[in-house]
N, C-alpha and C. Protein backbone atom coordinates (compact mmCIF):
# COMPACT_ATOMS: atom_id res chain seq x y z
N UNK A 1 107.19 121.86 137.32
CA UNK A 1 107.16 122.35 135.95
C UNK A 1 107.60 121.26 134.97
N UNK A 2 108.70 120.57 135.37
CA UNK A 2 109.01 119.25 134.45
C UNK A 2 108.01 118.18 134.26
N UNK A 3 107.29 118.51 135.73
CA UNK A 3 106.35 117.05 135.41
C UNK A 3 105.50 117.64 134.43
N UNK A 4 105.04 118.42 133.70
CA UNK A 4 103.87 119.13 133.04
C UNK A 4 104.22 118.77 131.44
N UNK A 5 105.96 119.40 131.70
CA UNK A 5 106.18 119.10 130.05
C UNK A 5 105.97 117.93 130.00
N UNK A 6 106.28 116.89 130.60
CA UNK A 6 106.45 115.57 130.65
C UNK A 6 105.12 114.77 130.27
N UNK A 7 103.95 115.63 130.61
CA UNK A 7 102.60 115.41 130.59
C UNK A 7 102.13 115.17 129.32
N UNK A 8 102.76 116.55 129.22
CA UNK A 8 101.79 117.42 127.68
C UNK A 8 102.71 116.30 126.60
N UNK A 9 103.62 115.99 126.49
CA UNK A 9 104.68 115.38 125.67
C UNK A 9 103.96 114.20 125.57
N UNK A 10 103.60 113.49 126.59
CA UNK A 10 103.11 112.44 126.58
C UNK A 10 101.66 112.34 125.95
N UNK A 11 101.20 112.99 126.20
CA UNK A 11 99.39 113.57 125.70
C UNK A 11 99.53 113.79 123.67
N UNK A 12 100.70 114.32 123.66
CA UNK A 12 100.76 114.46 122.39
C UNK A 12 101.02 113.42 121.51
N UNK A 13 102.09 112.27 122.15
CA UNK A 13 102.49 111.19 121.75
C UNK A 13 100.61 110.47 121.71
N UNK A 14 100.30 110.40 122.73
CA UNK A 14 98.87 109.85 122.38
C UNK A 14 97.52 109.90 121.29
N UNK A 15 97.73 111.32 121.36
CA UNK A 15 96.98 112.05 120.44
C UNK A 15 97.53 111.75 118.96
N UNK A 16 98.50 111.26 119.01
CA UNK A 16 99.42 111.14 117.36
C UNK A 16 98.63 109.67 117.30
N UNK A 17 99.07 108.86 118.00
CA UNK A 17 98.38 107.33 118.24
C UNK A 17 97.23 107.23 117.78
N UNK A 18 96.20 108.08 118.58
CA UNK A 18 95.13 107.78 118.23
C UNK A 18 94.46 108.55 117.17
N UNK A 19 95.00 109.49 116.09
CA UNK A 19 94.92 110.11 115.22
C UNK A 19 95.39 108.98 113.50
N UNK A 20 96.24 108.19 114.13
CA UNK A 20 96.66 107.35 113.61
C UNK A 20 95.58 105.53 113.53
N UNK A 21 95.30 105.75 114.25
CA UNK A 21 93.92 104.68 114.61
C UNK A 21 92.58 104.85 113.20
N UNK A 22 92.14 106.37 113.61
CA UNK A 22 91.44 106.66 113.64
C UNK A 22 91.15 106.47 112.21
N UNK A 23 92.94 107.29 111.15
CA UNK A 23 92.49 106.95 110.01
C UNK A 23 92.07 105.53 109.79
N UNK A 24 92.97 104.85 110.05
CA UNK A 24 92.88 103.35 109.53
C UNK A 24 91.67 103.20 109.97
N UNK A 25 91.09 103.21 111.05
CA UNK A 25 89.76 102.43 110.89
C UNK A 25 88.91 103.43 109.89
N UNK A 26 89.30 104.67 109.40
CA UNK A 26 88.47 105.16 108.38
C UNK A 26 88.32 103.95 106.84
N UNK A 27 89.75 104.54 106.85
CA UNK A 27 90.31 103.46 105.71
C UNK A 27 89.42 101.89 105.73
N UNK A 28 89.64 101.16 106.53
CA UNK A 28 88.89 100.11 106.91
C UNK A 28 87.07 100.33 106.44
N UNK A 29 87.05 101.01 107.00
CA UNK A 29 85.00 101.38 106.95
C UNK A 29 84.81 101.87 105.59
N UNK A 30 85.57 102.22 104.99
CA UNK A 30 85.46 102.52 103.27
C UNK A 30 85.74 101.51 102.41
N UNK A 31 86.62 100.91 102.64
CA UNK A 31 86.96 99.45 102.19
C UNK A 31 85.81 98.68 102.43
N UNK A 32 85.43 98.10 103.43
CA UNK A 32 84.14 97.18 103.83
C UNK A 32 82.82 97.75 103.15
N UNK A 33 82.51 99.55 103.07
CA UNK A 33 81.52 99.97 102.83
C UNK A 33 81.12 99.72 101.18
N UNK A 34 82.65 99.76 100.50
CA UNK A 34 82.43 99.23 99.06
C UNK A 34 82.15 97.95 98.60
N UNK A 35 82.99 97.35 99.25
CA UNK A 35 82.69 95.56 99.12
C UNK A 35 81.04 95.48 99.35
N UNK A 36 80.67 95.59 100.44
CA UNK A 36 78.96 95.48 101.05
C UNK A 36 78.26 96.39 99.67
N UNK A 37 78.08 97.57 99.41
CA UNK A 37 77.84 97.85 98.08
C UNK A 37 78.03 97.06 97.04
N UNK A 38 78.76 96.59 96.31
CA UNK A 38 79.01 95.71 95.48
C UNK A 38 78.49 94.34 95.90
N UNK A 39 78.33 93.73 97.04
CA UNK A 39 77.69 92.39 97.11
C UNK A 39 76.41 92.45 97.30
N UNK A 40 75.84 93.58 97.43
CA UNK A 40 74.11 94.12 97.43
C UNK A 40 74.05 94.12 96.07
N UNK A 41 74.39 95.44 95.63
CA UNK A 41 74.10 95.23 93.77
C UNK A 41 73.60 94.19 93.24
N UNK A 42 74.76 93.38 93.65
CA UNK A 42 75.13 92.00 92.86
C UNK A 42 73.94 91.03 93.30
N UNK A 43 72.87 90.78 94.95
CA UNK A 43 72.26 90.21 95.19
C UNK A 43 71.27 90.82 94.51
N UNK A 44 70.72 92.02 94.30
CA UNK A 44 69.53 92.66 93.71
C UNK A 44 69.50 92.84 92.13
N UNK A 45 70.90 92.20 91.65
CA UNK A 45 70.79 91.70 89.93
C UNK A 45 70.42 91.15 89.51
N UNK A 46 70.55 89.51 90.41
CA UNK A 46 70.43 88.42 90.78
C UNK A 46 69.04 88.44 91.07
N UNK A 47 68.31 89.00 91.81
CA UNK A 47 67.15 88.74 92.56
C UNK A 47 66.10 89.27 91.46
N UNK A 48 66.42 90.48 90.78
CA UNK A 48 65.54 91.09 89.97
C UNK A 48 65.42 90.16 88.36
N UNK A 49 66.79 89.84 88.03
CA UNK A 49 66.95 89.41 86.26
C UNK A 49 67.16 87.85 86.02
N UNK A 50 66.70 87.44 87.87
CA UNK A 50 67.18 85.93 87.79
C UNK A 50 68.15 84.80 86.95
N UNK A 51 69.50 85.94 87.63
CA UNK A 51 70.53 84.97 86.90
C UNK A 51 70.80 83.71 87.77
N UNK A 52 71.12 83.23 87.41
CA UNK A 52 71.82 81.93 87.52
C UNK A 52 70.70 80.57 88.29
């Protein structure tokens, strides 16, 4: 019976971990997804009104 709590305790500690991952790489993929947006724009401003 101890080994079980011992299990589940541990399973939970994991589950926190990787709940914790998960945002950040959200965080991450929203961050990158805006930058990449903004450096497209910026090539198809460029490409269309021939700046520079």
């Amino acid at each position: 019976m101890n080994h079980d709590t011992e299990t589940i305790a541990k399973l939970q500690a994991i589950e926190l971990q990787l709940n914790t991952i998960n945002r950040n790489l959200l965080s991450v993929f929203w961050i990158v997804g805006f930058f990449a947006f903004l450096y497209f724009g910026l090539m198809l401003y460029m490409m269309f009104f021939k700046v520079a």
